[in-house]
C-alpha atoms as a PDB file:
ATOM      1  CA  UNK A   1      42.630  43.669 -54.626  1.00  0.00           C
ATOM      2  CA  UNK A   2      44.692  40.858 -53.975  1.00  0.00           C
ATOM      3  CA  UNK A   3      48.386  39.940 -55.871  1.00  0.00           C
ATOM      4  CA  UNK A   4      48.791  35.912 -56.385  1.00  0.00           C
ATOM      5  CA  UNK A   5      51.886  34.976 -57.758  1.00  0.00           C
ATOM      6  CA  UNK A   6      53.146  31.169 -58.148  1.00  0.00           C
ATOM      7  CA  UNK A   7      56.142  29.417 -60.025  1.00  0.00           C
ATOM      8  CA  UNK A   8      55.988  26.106 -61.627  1.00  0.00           C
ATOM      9  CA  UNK A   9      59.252  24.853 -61.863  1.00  0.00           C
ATOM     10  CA  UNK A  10      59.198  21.707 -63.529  1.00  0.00           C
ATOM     11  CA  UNK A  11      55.952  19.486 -64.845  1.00  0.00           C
ATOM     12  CA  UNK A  12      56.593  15.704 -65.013  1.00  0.00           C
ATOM     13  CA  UNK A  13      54.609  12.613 -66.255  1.00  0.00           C
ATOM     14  CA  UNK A  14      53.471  10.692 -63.025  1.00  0.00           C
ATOM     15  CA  UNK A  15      56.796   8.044 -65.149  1.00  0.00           C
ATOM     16  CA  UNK A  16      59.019  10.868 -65.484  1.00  0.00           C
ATOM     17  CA  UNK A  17      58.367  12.420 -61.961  1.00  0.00           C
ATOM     18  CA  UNK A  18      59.067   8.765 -60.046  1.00  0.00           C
ATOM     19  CA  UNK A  19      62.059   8.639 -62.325  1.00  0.00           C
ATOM     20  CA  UNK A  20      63.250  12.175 -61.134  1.00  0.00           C
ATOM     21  CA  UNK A  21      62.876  11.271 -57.575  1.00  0.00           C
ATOM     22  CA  UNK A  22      64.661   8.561 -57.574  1.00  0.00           C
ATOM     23  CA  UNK A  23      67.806  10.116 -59.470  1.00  0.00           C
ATOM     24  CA  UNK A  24      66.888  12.648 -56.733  1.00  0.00           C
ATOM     25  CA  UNK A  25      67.066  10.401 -53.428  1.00  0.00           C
ATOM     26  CA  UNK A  26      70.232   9.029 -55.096  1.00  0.00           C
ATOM     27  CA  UNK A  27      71.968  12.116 -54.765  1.00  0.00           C
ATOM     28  CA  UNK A  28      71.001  13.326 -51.270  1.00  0.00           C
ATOM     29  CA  UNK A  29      72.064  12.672 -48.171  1.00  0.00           C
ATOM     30  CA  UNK A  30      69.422  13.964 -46.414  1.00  0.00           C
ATOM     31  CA  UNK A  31      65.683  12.634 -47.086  1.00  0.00           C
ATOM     32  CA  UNK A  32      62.002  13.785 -45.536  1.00  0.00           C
ATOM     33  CA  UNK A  33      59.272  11.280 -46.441  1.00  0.00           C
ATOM     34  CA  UNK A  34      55.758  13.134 -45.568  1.00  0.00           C
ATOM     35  CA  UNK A  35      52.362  10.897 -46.269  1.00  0.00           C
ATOM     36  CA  UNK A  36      54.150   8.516 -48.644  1.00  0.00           C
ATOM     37  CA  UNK A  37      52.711   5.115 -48.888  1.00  0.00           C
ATOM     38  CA  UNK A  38      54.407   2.577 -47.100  1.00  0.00           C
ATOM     39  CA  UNK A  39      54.227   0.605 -50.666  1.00  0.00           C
ATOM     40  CA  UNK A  40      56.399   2.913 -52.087  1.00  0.00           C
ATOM     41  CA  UNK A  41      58.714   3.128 -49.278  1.00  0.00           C
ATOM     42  CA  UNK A  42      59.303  -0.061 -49.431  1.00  0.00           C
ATOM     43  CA  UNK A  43      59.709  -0.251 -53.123  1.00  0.00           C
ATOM     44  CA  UNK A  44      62.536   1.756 -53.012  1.00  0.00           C
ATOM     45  CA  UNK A  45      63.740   1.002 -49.372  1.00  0.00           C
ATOM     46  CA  UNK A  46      67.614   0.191 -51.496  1.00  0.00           C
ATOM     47  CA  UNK A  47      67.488   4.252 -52.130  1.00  0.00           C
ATOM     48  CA  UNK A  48      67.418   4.927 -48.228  1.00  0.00           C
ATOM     49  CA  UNK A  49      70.259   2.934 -47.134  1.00  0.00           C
ATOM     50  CA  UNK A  50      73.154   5.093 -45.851  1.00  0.00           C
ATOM     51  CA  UNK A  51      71.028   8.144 -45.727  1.00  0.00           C
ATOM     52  CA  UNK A  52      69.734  10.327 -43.056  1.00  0.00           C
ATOM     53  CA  UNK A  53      65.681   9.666 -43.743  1.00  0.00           C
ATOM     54  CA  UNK A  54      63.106  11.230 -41.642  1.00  0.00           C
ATOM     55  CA  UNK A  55      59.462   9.348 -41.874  1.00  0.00           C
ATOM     56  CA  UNK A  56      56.246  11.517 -41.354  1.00  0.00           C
ATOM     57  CA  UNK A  57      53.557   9.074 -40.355  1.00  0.00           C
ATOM     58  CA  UNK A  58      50.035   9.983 -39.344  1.00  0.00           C
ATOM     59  CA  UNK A  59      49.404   5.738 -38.778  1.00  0.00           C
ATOM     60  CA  UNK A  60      47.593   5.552 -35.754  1.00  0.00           C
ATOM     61  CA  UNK A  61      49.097   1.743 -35.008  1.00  0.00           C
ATOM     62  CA  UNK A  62      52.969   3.268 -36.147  1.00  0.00           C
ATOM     63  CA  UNK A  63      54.965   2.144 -38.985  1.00  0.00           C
ATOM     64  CA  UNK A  64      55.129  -1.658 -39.624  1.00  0.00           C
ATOM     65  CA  UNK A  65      58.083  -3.027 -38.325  1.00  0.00           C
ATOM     66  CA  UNK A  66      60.189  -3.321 -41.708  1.00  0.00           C
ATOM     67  CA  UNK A  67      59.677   0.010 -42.107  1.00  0.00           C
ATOM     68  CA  UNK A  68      60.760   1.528 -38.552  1.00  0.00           C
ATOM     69  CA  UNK A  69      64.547   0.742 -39.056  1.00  0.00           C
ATOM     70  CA  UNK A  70      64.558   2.983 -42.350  1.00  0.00           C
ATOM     71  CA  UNK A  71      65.160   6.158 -40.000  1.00  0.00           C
ATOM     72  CA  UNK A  72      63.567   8.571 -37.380  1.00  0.00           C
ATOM     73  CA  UNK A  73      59.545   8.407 -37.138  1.00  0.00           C
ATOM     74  CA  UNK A  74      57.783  11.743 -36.909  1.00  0.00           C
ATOM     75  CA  UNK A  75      53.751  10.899 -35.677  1.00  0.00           C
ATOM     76  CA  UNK A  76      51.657  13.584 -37.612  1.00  0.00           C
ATOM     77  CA  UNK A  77      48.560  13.886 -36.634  1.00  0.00           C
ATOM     78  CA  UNK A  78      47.440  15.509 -40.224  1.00  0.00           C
ATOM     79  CA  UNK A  79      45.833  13.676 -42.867  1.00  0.00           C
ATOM     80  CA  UNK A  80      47.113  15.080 -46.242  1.00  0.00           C
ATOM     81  CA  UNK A  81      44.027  15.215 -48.900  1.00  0.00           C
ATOM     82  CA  UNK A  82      43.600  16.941 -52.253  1.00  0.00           C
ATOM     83  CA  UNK A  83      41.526  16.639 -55.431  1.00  0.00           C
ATOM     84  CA  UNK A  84      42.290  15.426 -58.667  1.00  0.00           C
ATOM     85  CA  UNK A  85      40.084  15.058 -61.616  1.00  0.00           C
ATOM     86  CA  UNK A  86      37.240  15.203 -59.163  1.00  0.00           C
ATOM     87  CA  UNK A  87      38.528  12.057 -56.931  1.00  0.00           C
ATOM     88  CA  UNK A  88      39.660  12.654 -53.409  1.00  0.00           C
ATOM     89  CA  UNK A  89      43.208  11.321 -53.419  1.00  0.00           C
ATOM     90  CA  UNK A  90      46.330  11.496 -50.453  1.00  0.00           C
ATOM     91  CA  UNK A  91      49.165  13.581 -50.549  1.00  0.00           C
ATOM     92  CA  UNK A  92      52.540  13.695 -49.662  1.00  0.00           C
ATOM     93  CA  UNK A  93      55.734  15.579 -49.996  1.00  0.00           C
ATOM     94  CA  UNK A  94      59.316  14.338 -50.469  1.00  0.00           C
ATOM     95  CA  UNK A  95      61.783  16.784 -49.139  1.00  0.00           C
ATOM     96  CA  UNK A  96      65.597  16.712 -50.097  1.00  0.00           C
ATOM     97  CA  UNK A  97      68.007  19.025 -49.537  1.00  0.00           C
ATOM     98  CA  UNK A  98      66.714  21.866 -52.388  1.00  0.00           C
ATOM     99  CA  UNK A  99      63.540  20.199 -53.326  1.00  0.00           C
ATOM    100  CA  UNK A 100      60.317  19.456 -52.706  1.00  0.00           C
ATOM    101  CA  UNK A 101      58.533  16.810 -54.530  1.00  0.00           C
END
């Protein structure tokens, strides 16, 4: 017999959740960016500046250029998948100092 255990910590709104992450990235110095769209990096490419940002990219070409000043680039190899409501979909993590998103 096998023991699972698991914690939810906190269950957003897909509104509420980008909300949280950027109050989030505001208050960290330190930021991971794993599988995130470059969209969305760019979108909030004012949160970066003046932090320490790490960028995860499994792009075979690299990051675009507007993107490659942000911070270090990390090539990943793994392509992040999941399911949701039946659809393939990406995904990605956001790591700050205590949190994973």
């Amino acid at each position: 017999m096998a023991l699972l255990e698991f914690q939810v910590d906190e269950i957003f709104t897909i509104e509420e959740g980008l909300r949280s992450l950027r109050e989030e990235i505001g208050q960290n110095h330190s930021i991971e960016l794993i599988n995130i769209p470059i969209d969305l990096i760019r979108k909030w490419r004012p949160l970066f500046t003046g932090k320490k940002v790490t960028i995860y990219n499994n792009l075979v070409d690299g990051l675009p250029p507007d993107i490659q000043d942000l911070g270090k680039e990390v090539f990943s190899s793994v392509k992040m998948k999941g399911t949701l409501y039946g659809r393939i979909v990406n995904k990605g993590e956001i790591f700050l100092k205590n949190k994973i998103y």
